[in-house]
N, C-alpha and C. Protein backbone atom coordinates (compact mmCIF):
# COMPACT_ATOMS: atom_id res chain seq x y z
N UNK A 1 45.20 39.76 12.89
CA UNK A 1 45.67 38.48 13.38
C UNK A 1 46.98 38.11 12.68
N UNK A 2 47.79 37.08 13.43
CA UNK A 2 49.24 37.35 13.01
C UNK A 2 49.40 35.99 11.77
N UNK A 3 50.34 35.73 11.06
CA UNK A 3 50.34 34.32 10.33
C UNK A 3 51.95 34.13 10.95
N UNK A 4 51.84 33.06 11.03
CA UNK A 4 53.16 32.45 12.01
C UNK A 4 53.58 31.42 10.79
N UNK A 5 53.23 31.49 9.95
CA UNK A 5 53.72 30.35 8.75
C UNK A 5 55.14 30.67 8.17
N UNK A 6 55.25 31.90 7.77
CA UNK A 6 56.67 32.38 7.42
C UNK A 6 57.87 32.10 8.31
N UNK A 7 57.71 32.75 9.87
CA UNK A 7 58.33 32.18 10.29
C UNK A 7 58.79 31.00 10.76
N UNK A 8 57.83 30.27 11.43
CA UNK A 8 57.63 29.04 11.74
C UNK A 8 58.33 28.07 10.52
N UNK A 9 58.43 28.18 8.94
CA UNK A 9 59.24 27.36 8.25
C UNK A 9 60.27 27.71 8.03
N UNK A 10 61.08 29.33 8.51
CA UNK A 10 62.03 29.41 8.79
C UNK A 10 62.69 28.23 10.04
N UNK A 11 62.06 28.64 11.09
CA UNK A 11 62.82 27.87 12.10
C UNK A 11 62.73 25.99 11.46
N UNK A 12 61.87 25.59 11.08
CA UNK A 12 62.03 24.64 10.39
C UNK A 12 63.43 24.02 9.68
N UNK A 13 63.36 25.08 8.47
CA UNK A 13 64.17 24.80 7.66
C UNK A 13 66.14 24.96 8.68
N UNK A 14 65.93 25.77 9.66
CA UNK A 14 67.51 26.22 10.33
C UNK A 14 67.83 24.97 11.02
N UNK A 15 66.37 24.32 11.85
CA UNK A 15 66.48 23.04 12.37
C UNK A 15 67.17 21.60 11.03
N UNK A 16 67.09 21.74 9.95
CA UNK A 16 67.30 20.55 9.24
C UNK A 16 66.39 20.23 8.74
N UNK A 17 64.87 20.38 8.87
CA UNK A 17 63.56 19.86 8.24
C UNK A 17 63.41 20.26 7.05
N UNK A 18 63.01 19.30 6.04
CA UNK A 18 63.01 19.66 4.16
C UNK A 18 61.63 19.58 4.33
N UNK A 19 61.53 20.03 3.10
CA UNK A 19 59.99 19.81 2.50
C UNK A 19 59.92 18.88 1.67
N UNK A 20 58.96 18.07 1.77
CA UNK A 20 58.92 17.04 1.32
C UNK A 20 57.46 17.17 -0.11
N UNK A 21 56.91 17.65 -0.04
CA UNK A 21 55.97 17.98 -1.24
C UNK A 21 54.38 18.28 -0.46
N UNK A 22 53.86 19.05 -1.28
CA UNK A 22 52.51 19.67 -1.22
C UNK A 22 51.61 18.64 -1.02
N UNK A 23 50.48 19.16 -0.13
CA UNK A 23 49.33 17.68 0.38
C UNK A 23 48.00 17.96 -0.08
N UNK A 24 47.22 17.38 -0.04
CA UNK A 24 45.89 18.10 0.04
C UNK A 24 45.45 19.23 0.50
N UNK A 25 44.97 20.11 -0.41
CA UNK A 25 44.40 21.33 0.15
C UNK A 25 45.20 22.32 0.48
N UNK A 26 45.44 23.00 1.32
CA UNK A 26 46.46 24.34 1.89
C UNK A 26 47.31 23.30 2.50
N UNK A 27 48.25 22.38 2.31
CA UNK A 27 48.94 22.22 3.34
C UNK A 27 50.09 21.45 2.69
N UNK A 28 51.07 21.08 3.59
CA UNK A 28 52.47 20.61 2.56
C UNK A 28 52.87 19.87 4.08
N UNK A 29 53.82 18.72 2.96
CA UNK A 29 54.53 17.86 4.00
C UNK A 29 55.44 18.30 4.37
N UNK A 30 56.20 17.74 5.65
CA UNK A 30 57.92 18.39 5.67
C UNK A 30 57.99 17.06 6.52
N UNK A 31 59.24 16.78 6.52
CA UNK A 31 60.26 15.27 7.13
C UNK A 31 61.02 16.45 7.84
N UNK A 32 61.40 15.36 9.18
CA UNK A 32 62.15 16.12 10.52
C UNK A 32 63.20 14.78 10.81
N UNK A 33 64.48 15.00 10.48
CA UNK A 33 64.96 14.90 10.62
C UNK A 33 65.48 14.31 12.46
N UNK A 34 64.78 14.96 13.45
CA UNK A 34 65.03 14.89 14.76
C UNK A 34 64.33 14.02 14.86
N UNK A 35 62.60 13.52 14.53
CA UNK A 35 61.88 12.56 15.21
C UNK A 35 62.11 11.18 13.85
N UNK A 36 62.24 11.79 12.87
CA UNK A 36 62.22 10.85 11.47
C UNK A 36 61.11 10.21 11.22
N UNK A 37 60.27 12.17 11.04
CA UNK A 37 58.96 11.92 10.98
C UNK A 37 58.42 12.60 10.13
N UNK A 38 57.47 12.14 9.40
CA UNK A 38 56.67 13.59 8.33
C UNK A 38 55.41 14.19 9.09
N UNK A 39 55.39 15.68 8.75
CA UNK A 39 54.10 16.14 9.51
C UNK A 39 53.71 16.97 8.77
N UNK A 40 52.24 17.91 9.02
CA UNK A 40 52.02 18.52 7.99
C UNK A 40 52.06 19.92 8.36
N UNK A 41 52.42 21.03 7.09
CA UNK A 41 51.95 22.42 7.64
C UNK A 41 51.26 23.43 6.62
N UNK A 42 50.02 23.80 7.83
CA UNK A 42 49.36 24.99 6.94
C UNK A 42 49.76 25.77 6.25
N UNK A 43 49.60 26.34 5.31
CA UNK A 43 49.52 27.91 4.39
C UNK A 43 49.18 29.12 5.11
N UNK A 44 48.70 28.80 6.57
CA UNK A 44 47.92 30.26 6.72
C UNK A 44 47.76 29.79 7.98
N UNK A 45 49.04 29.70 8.83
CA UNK A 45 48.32 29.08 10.72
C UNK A 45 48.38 30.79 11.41
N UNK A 46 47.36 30.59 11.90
CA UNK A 46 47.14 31.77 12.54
C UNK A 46 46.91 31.72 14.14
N UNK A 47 47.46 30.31 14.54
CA UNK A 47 47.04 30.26 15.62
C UNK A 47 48.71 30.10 16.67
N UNK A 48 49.22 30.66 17.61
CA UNK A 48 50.51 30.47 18.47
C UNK A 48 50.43 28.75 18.62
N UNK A 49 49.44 28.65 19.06
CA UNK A 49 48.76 26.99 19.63
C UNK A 49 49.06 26.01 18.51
N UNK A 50 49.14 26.01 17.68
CA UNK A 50 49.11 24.98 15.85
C UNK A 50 50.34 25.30 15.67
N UNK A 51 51.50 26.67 15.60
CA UNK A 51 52.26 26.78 15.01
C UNK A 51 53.57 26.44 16.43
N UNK A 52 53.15 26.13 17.38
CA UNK A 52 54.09 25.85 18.68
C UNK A 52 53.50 23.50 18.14
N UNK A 53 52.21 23.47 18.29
CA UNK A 53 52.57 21.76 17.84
C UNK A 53 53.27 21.69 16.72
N UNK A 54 52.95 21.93 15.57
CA UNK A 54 53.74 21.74 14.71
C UNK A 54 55.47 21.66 15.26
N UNK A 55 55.40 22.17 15.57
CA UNK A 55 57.31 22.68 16.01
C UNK A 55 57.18 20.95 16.93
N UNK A 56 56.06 20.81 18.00
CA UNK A 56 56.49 19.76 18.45
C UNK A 56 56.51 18.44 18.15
N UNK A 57 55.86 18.50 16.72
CA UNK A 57 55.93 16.81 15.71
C UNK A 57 57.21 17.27 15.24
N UNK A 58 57.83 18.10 15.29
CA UNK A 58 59.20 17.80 14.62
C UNK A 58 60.42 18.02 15.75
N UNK A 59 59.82 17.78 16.69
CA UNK A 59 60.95 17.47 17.87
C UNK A 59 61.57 19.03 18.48
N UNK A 60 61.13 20.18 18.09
CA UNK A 60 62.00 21.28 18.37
C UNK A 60 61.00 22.09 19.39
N UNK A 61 61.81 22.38 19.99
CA UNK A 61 60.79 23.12 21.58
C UNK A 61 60.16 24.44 21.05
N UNK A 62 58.85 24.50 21.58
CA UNK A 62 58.21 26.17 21.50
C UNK A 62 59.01 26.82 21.13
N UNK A 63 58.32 28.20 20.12
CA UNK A 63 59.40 29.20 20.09
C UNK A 63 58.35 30.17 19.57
N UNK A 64 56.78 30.34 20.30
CA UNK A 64 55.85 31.16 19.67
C UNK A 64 55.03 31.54 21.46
């Protein structure tokens, strides 16, 4: 099964989105710049489905 986390905070980070600090458990904040919003992301998304929302709390279209 694939982990889409590496990439997925690549495209993040090319979009403008920082990290904003570590959350509870496996997961870390990041601020988006496009919605001027914080959201959260897994350590270990293994799912196309989680790692395509994520992309869409921070305003940037599918790319999984």
């Amino acid at each position: 099964m694939a982990d889409f986390t590496p990439e997925l905070k690549n495209i993040l980070k090319k979009s403008g989105c920082k990290f904003r600090r570590s959350a509870k458990g496996s997961h870390e904040f990041w601020y988006s710049p496009i919605t001027d919003r914080c959201f959260t992301v897994g350590h270990k998304i293994k799912s196309r489905h989680t790692a395509n929302a994520v992309l869409k709390q921070a305003g940037i279209a599918k790319a999984f």
